[in-house]
Protein backbone atom coordinates (compact mmCIF):
# COMPACT_ATOMS: atom_id res chain seq x y z
CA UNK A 1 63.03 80.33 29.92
CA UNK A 2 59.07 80.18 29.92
CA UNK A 3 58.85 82.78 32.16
CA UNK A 4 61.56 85.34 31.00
CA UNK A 5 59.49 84.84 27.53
CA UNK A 6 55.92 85.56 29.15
CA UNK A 7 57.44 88.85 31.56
CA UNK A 8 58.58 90.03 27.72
CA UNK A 9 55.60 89.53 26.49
CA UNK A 10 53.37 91.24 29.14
CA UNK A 11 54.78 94.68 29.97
CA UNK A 12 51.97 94.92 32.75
CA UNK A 13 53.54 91.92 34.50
CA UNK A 14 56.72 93.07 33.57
CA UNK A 15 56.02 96.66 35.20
CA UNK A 16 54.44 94.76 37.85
CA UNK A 17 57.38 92.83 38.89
CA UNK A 18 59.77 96.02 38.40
CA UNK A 19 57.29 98.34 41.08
CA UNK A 20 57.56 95.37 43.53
CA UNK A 21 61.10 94.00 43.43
CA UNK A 22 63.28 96.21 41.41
CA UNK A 23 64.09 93.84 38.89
CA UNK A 24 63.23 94.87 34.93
CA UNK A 25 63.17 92.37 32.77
CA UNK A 26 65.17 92.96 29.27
CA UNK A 27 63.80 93.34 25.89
CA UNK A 28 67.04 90.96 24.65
CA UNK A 29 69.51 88.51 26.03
CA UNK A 30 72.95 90.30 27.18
CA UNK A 31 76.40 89.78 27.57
CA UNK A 32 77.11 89.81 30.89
CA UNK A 33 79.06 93.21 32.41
CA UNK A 34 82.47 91.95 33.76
CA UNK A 35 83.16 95.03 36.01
CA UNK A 36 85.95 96.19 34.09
CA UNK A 37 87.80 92.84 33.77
CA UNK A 38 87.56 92.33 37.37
CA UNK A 39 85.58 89.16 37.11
CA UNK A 40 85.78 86.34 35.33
CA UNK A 41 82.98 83.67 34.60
CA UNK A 42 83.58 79.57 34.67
CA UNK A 43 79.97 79.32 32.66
CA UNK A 44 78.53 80.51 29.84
CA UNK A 45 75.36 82.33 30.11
CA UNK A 46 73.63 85.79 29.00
CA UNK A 47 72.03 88.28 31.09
CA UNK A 48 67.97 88.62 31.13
CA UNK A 49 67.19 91.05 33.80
CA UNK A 50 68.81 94.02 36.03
CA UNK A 51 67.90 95.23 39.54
CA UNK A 52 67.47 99.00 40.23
CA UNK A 53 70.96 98.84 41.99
CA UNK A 54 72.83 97.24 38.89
CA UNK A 55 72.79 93.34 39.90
CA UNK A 56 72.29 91.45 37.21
CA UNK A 57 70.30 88.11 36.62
CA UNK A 58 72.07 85.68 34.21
CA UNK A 59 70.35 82.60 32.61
CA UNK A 60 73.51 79.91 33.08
CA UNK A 61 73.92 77.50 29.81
CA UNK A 62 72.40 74.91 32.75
CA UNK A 63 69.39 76.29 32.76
CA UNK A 64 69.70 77.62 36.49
CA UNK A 65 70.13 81.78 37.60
CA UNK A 66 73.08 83.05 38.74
């Protein structure tokens, strides 16, 4: 959780890691998109980043990425 707080608190690392992988970092915490009710999830958690292509990265109430 460190590091999602210090790539939202430095936009040049946050641009940084966006121009090299594709992944931007959000401003909040989100609900995770379920396709349309297509998927369901076993685990809590809340979204904290998107790739270019839509994938999402999702902080699990574990502490791990999913």
């Amino acid at each position: 959780m460190d590091y999602i707080k210090m790539l939202r608190e430095d936009s040049a690392l946050a641009d940084l890691l966006c121009e090299v992988s594709g992944v931007e970092v959000l401003s909040e915490f989100k609900t995770p998109q379920d396709e349309g009710g297509h998927i369901s999830y076993n685990i809590s958690g809340k979204t904290f980043a998107r790739e270019k292509s839509g994938s999402e990265y999702i902080l699990i109430e574990d502490g791990s990425v999913g």
